[in-house]
Protein backbone atom coordinates (compact mmCIF):
# COMPACT_ATOMS: atom_id res chain seq x y z
CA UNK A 1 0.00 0.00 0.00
CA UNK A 2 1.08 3.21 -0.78
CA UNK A 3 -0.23 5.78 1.91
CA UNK A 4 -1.16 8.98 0.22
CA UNK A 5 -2.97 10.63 2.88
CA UNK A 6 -1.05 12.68 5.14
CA UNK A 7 -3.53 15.21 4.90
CA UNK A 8 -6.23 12.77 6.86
CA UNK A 9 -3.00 11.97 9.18
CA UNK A 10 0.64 11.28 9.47
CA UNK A 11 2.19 8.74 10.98
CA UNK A 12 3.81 9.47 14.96
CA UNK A 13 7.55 10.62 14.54
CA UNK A 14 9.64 8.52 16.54
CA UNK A 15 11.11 11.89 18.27
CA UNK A 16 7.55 12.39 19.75
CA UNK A 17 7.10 9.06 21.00
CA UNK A 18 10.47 9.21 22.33
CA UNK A 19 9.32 12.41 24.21
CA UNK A 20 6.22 11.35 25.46
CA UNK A 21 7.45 7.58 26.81
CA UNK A 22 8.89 8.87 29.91
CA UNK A 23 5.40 11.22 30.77
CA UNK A 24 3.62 7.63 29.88
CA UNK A 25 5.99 5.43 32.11
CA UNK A 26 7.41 7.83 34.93
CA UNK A 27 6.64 11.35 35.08
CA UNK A 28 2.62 9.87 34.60
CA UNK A 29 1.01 12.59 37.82
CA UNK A 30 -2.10 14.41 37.34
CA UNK A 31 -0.81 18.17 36.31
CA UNK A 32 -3.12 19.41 38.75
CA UNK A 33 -2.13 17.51 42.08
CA UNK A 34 -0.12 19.39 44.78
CA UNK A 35 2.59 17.09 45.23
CA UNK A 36 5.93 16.30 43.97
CA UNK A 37 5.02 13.73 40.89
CA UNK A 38 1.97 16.01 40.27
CA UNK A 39 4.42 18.81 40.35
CA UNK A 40 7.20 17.17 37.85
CA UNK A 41 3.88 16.60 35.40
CA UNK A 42 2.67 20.22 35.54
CA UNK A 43 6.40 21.32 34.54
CA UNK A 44 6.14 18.67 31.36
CA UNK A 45 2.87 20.33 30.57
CA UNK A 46 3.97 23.88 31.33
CA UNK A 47 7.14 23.18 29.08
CA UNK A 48 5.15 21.91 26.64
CA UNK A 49 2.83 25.36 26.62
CA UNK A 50 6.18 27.36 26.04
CA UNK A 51 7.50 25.07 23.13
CA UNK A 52 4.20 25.58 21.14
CA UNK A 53 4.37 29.35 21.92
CA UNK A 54 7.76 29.58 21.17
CA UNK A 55 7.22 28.08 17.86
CA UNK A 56 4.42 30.44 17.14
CA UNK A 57 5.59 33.42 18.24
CA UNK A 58 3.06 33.86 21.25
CA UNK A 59 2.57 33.99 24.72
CA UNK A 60 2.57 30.62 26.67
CA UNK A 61 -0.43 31.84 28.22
CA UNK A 62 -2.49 32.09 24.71
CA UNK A 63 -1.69 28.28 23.93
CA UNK A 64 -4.87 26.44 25.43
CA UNK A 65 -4.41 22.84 24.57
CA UNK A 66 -8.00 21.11 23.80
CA UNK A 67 -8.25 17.21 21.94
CA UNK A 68 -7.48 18.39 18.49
CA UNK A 69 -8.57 20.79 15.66
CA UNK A 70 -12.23 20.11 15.95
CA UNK A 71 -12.61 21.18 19.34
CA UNK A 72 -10.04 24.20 18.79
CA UNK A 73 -12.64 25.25 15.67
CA UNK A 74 -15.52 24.15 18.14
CA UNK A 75 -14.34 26.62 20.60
CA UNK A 76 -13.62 29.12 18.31
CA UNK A 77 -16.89 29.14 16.82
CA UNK A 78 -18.85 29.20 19.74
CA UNK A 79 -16.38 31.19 22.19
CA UNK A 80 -14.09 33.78 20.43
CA UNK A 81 -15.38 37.27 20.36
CA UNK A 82 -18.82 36.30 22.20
CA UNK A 83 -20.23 38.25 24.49
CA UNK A 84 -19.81 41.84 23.38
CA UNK A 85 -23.19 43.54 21.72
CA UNK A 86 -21.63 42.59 17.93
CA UNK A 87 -21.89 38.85 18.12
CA UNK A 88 -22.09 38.61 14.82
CA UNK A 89 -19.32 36.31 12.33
CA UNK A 90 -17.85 36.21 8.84
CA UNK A 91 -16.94 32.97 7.46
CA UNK A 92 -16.31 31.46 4.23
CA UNK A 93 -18.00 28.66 2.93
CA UNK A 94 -15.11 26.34 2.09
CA UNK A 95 -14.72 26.34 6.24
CA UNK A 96 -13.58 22.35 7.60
CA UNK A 97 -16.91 20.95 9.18
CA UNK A 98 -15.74 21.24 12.62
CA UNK A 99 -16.20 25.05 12.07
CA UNK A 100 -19.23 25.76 10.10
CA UNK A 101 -21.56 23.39 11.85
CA UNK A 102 -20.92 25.25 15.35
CA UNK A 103 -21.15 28.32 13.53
CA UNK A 104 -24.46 27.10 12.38
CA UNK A 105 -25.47 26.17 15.37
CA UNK A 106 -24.20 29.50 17.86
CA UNK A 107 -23.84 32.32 15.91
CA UNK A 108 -26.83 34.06 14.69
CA UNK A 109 -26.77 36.02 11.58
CA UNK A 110 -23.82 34.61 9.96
CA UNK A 111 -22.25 36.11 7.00
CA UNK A 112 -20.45 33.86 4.39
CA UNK A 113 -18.81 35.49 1.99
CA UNK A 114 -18.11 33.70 -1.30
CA UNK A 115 -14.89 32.17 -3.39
CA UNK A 116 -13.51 32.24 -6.88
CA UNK A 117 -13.10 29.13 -9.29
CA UNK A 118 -9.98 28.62 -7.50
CA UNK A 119 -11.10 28.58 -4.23
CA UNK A 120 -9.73 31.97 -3.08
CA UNK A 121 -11.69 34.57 -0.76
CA UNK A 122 -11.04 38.09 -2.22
CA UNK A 123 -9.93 40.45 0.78
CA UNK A 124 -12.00 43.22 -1.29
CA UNK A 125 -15.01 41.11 -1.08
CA UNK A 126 -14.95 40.55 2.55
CA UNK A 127 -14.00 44.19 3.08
CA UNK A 128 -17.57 45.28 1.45
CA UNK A 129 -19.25 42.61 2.96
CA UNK A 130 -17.98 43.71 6.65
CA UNK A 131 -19.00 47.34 5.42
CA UNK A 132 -22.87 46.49 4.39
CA UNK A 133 -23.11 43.66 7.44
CA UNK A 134 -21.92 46.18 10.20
CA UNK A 135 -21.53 44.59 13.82
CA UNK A 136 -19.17 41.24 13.07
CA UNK A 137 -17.06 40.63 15.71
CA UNK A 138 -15.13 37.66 13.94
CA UNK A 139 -14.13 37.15 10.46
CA UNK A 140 -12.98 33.48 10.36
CA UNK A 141 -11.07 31.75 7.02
CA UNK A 142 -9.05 28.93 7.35
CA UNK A 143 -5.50 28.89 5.94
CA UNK A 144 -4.93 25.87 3.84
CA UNK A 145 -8.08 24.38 2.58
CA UNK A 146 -8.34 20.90 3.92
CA UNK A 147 -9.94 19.31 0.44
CA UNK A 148 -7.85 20.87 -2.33
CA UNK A 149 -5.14 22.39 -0.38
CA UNK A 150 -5.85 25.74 -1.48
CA UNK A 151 -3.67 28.54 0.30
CA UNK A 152 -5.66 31.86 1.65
CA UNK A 153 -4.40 35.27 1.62
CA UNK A 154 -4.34 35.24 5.63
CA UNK A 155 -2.34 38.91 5.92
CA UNK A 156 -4.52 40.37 3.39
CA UNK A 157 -8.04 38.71 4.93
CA UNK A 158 -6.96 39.66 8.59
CA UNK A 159 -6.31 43.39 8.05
CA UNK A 160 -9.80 43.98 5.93
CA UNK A 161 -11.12 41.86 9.97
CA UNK A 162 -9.18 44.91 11.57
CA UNK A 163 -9.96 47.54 9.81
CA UNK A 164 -13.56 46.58 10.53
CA UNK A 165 -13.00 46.13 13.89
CA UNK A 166 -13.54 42.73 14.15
CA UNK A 167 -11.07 39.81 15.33
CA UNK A 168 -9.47 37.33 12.82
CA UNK A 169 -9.61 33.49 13.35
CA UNK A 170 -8.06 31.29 10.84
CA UNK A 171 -8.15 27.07 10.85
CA UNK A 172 -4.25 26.41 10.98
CA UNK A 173 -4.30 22.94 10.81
CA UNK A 174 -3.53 21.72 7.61
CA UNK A 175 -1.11 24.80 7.58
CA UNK A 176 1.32 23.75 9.85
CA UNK A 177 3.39 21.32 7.73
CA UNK A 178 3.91 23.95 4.98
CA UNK A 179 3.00 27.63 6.21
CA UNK A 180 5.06 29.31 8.73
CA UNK A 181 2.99 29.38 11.29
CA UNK A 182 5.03 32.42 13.23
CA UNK A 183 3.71 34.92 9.87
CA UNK A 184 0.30 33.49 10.81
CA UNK A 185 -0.27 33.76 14.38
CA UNK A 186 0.98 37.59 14.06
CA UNK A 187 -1.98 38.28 11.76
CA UNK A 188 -4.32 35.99 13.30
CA UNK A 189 -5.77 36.92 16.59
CA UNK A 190 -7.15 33.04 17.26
CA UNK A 191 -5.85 30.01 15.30
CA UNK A 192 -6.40 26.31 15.53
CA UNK A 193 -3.64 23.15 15.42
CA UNK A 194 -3.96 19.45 15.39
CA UNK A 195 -1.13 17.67 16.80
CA UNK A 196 -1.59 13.87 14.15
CA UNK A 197 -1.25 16.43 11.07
CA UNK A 198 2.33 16.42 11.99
CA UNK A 199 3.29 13.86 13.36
CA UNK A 200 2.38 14.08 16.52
CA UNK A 201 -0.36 12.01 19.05
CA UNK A 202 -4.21 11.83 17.87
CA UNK A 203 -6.37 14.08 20.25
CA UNK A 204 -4.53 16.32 20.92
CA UNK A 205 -5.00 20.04 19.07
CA UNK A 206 -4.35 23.84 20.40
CA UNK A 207 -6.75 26.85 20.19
CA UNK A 208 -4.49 29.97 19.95
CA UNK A 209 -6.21 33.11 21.64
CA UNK A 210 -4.28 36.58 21.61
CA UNK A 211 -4.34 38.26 24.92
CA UNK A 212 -6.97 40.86 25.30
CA UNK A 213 -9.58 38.47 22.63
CA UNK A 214 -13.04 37.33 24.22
CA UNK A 215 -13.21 33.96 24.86
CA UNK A 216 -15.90 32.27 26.61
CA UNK A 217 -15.10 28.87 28.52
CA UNK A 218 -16.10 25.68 26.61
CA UNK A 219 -15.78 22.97 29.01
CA UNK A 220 -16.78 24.19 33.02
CA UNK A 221 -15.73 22.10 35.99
CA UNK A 222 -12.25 22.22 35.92
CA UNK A 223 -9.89 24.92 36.41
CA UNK A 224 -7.38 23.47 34.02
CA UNK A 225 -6.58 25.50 30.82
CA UNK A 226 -6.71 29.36 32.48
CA UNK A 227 -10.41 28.06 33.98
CA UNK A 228 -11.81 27.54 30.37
CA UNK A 229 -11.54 24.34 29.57
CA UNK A 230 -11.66 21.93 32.58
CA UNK A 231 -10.66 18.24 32.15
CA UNK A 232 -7.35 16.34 33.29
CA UNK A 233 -4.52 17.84 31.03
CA UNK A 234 -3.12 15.19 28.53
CA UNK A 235 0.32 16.01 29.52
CA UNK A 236 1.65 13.40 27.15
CA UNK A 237 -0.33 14.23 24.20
CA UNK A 238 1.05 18.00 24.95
CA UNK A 239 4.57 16.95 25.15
CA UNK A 240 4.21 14.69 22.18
CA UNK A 241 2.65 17.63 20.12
CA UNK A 242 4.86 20.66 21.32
CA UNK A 243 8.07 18.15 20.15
CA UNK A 244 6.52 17.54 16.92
CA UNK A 245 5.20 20.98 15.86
CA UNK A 246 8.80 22.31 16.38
CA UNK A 247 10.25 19.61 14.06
CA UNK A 248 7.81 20.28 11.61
CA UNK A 249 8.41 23.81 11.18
CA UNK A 250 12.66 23.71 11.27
CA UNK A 251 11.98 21.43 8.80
CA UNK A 252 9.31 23.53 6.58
CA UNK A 253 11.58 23.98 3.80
CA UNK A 254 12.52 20.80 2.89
CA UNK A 255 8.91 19.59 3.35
CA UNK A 256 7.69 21.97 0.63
CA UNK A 257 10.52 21.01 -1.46
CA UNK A 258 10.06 17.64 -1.36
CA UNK A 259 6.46 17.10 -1.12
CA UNK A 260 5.93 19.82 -4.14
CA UNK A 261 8.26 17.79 -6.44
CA UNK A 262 6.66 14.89 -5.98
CA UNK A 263 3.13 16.26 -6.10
CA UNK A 264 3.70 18.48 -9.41
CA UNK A 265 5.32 14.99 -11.09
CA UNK A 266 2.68 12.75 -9.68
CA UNK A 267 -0.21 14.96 -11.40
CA UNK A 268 1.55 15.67 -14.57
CA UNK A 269 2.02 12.29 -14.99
CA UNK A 270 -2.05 11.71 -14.37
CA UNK A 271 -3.01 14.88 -16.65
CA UNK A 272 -0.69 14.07 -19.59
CA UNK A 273 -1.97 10.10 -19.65
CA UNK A 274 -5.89 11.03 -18.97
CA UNK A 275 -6.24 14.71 -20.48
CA UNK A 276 -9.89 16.13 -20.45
CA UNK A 277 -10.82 13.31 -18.09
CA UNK A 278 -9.18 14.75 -15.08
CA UNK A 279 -8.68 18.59 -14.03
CA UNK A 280 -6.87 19.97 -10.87
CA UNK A 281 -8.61 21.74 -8.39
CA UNK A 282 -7.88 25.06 -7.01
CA UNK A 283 -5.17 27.98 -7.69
CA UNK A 284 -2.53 28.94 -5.58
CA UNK A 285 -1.75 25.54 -3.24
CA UNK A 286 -0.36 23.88 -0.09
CA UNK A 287 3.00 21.58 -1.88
CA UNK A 288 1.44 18.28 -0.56
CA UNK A 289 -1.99 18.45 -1.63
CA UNK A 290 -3.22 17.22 -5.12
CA UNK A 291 -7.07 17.05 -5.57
CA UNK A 292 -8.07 15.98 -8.92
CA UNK A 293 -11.55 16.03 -10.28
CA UNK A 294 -12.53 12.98 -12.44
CA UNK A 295 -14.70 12.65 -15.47
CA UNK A 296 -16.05 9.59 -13.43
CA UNK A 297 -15.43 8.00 -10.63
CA UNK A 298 -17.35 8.74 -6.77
CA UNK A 299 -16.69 6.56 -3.84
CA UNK A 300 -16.60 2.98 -6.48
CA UNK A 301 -13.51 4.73 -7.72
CA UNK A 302 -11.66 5.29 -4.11
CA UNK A 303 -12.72 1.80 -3.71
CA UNK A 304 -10.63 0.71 -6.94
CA UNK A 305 -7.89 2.51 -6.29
CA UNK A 306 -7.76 1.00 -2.45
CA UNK A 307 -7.33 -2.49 -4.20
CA UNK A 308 -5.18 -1.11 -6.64
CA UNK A 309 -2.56 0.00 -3.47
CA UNK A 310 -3.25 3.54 -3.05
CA UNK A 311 -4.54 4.89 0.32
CA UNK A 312 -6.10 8.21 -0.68
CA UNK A 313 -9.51 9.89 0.34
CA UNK A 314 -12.55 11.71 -1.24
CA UNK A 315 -11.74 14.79 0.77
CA UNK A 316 -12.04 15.71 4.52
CA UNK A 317 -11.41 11.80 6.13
CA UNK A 318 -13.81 12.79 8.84
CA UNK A 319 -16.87 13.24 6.18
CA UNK A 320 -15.53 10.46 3.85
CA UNK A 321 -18.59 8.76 5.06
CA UNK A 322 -20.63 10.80 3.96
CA UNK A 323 -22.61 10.49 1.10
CA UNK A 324 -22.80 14.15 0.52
CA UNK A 325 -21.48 16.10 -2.54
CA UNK A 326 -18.24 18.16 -1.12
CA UNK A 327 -19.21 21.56 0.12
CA UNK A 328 -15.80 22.53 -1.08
CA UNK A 329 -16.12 21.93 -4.68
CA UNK A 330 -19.82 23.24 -4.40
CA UNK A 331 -18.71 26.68 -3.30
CA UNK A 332 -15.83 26.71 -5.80
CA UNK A 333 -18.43 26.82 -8.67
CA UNK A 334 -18.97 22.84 -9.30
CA UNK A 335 -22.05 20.87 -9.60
CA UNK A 336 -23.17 18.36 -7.02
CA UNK A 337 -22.72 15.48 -9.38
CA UNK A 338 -18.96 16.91 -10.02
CA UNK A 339 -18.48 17.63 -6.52
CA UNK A 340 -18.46 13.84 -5.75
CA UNK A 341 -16.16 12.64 -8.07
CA UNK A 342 -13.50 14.46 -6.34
CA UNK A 343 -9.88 12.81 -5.05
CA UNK A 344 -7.67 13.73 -2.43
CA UNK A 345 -3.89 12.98 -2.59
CA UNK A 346 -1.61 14.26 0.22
CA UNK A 347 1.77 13.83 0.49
CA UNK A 348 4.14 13.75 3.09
CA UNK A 349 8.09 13.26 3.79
CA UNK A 350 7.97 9.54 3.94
CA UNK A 351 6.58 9.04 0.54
CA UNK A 352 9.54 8.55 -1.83
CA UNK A 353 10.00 9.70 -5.53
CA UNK A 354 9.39 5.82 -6.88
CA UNK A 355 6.52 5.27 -4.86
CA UNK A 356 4.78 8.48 -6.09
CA UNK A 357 5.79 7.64 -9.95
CA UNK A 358 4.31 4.48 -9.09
CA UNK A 359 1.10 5.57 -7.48
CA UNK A 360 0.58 8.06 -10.43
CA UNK A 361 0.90 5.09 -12.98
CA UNK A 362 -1.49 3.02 -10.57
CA UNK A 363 -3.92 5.69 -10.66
CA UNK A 364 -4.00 6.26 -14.63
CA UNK A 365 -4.33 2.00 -14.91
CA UNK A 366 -6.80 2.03 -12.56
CA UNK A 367 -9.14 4.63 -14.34
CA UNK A 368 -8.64 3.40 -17.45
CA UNK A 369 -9.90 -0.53 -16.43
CA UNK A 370 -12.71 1.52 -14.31
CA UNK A 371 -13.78 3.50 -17.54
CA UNK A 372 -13.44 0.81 -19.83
């Protein structure tokens, strides 16, 4: 099998298991008990805090640590910016799941703005749509597009928030293998993380909050996380995370250099062999991500393709369930028959150069006996 769906996950580095093995086997106290081993496990935690800041550029105490990116967009949607008498947000419609249904479900009087063809907000757009709305508090866009990898003009979308008055919140997540996230969290005044995107533990995420930002408390009962989010800390899952966030982002360049060779070779390889029957999707893009639109295909097609060896996805893993046309492709212009023949491809650094070349020839073989 060749696993071509880092974007769904990646695989644990080693250096993050090696970090959290000793919080797992020895240093194992509640963070929140009063004596010594409780004590060691609140300085793990408390180290781990200042690793993620340091990495982003923030203040330890604006790191909140919650059980991954859904929660962190959960929170955000429902907590940042409430309270005040504009309680109103701007979104865009290409938002991961875990942000628009909370939206949907807390926010009244949401405004989404639209995209282009390539899946691009305009900064002008939102800036007349903040101007006509009056009274948002949050303008939230995500920075990498989950689906087709997409890249958003963060800077540009975050001063058109400010000059409104409102905050910015942007979806970081699939960001942090490619983006740096420092440039980020200085425009942003909330983002989101997931620790498996790079390599670190499952459940285990970050919701970034800039001092001075509302934020309302998401889970009560605890006074862990500043009060907000109470809960026994995962001290492990923080350690694990904070270790590989920081590898992830020394190593930045040579991710986009290697992932973007192999991605540009793998789909002109697919293109060139199938022509009109496959199209990329979206403009300016994350180096790892290839979505490709086919003439035919669906869910029968992934299915081919799984036997065929190649571990990819239909687009977000958590709604590949679903037998729902992608809300991505939808807002980028597509019908809802074309919007479910999209496929996700995501690389990452342990994919090599003959594995891709032979993926790409797996995937023209395969479409070619499916279309037959």
């Amino acid at each position: 099998m060749i696993y071509l769906d880092y974007a769904a996950t990646a695989p644990l580095r080693s250096e993050a298991l090696e970090a959290m093995l000793p919080v797992f086997q020895e240093n194992f106290g509640n963070a929140d008990s009063l004596h010594a081993v409780g004590r060691r496990a609140a300085a793990a935690l408390q180290g781990a805090r200042d690793a993620v800041a340091s990495v982003l550029g923030v203040q330890p105490s604006e790191v909140y640590f919650t059980s991954g990116g859904t929660e962190a967009d959960n929170w955000a949607a429902r907590g940042v910016a409430r309270g005040g008498a504009a309680d109103n947000i701007l979104l865009s419609p290409v938002e991961h799941a875990a942000f628009l249904a909370p939206v949907a479900a807390h926010r009244k009087n949401a405004v989404v703005c639209k995209v282009g063809a390539d899946g691009v907000v305009s900064p002008d757009h939102v800036r007349r749509l903040l101007t006509e709305s009056g009274g948002v508090s949050l303008v939230g866009v995500m920075a990498v597009n989950n689906e087709t990898g997409c890249v958003q003009p963060v800077a540009e979308l975050a001063a058109a928030a400010h000059e409104a008055g409102a905050y910015f919140f942007s979806d970081c997540v699939q960001a942090a293998p490619s983006c740096d996230l420092k440039e980020l969290a200085r425009h942003a005044d909330a983002l989101a993380l997931s620790a498996h995107k790079v390599g670190g533990p499952k459940g285990m995420g970050a919701l970034v909050v800039k001092k001075g930002v509302p934020l309302l408390p998401l889970i009560a009962g605890g006074e862990q996380e500043r009060g907000l989010r109470g809960g026994t800390s995962d001290v492990a899952g923080a350690v694990g995370f904070a270790r590989a966030l920081a590898l992830a982002q020394s190593e930045r360049e040579a991710f986009i250099r290697h992932t973007g060779s192999l991605r540009d070779a793998f789909e002109q390889r697919i293109l060139s062999e199938l022509g009109e029957e496959v199209k990329a999707d979206g403009g300016r893009r994350a180096p790892n991500i290839s979505h490709l639109t086919f003439a035919r295909g669906g869910t029968a097609f992934l299915s081919v393709l799984d036997l065929a060896g190649v571990a990819c996805s239909g687009g977000a893993a958590c709604s590949s369930h679903s037998a729902h046309p992608s809300h991505v492709l939808m807002a980028m212009g597509r019908s809802a028959e074309e919007a479910l023949r999209g496929v996700r491809f995501s690389f990452g650094m342990g994919v090599t150069q003959a594995q891709a070349e032979e993926a790409a020839e797996t995937v023209v073989s395969a479409y070619k006996k499916f279309t037959r």
